[in-house]
C-alpha atoms as a PDB file:
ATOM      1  CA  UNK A   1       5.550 -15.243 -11.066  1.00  0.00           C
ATOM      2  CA  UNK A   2       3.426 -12.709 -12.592  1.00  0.00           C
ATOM      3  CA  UNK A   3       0.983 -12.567  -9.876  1.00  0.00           C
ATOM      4  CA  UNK A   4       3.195 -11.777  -7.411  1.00  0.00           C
ATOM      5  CA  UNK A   5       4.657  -8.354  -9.891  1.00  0.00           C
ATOM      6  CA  UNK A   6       0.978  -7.650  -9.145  1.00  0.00           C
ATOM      7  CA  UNK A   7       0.848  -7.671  -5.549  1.00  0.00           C
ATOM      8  CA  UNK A   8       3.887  -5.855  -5.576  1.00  0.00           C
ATOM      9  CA  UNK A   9       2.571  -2.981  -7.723  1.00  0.00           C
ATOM     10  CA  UNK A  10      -0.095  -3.233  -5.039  1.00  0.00           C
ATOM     11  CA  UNK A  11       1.448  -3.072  -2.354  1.00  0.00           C
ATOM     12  CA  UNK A  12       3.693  -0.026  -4.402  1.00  0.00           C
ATOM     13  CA  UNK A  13       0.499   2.187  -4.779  1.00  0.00           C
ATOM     14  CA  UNK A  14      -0.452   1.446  -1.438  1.00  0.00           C
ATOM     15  CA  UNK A  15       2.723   2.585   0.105  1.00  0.00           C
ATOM     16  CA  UNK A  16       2.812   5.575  -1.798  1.00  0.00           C
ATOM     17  CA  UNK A  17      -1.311   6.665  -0.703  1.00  0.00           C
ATOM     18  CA  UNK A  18      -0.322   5.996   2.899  1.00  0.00           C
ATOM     19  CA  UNK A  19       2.897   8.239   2.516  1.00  0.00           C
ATOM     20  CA  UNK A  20       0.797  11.162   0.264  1.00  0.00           C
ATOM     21  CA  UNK A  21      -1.927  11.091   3.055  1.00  0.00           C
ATOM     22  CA  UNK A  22       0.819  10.897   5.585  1.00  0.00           C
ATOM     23  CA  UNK A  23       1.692  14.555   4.134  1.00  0.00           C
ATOM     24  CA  UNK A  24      -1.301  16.177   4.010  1.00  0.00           C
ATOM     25  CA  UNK A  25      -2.501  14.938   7.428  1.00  0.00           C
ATOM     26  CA  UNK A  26       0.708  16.603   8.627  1.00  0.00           C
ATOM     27  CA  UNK A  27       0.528  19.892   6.627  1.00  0.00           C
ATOM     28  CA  UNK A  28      -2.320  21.204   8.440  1.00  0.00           C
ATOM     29  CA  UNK A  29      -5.404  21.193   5.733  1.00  0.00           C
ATOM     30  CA  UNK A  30      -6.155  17.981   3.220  1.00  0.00           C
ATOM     31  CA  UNK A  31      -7.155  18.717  -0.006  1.00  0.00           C
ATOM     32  CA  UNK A  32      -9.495  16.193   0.346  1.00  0.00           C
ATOM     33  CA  UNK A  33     -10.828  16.997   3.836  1.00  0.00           C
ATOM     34  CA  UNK A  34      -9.546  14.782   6.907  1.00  0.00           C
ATOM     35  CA  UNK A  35     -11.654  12.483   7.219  1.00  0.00           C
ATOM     36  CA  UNK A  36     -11.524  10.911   3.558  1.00  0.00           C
ATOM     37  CA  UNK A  37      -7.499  11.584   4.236  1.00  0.00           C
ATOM     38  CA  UNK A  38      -7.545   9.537   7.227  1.00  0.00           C
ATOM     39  CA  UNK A  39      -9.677   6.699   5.852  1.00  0.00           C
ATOM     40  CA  UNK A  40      -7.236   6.157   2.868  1.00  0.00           C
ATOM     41  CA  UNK A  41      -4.291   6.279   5.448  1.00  0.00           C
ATOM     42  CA  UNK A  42      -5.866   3.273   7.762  1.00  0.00           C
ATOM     43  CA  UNK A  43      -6.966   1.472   4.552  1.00  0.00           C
ATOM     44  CA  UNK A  44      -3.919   1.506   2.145  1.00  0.00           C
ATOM     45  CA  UNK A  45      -1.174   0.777   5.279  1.00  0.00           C
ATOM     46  CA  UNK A  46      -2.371  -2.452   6.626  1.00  0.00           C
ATOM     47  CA  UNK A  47      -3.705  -3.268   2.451  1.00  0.00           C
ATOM     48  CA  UNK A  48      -0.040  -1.856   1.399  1.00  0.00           C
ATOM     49  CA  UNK A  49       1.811  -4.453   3.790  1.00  0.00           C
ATOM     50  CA  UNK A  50      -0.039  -7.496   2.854  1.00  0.00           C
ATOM     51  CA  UNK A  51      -0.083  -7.433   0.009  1.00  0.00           C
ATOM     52  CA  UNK A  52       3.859  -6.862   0.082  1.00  0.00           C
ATOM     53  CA  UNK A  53       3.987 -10.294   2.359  1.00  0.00           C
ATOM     54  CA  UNK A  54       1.623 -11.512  -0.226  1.00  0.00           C
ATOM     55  CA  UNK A  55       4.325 -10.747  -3.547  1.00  0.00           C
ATOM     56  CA  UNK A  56       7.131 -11.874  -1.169  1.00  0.00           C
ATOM     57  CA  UNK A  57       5.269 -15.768  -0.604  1.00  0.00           C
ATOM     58  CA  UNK A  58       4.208 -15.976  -4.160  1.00  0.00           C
ATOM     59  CA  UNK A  59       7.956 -15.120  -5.534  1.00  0.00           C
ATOM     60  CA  UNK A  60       9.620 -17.558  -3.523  1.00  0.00           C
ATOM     61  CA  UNK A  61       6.036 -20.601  -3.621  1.00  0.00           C
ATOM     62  CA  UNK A  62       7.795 -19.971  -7.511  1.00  0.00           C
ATOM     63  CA  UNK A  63      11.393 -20.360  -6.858  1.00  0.00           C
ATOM     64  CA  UNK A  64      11.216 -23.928  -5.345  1.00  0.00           C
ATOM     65  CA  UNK A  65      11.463 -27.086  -8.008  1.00  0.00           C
END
């Protein structure tokens, strides 16, 4: 059961870095330039979502007898 709290905090941080990078694409300037912005956007979505599937499997591969 633990291992899946740590996919989920995972796929938590991971939803929150696509969302942050999400903003600053659409404010206009990055703080950290667009390129490094958009890299962290197309890595932490796809990472962000399997590793949600990833908690979800685990937590219920733990609830069967």
């Amino acid at each position: 059961m633990a291992k899946s709290y740590l996919y989920l905090l995972g796929a938590c941080v991971a939803a929150i870095a696509t969302v942050g990078s999400l903003f600053e694409l659409s404010s206009g300037e990055a703080q950290l330039g667009t390129v490094p912005t958009t890299v962290i956007l197309l890595l932490s979505a796809p990472l962000g979502l399997a590793a949600f599937i990833t908690a979800v499997r685990l937590a219920r591969a733990s609830d069967r007898p």
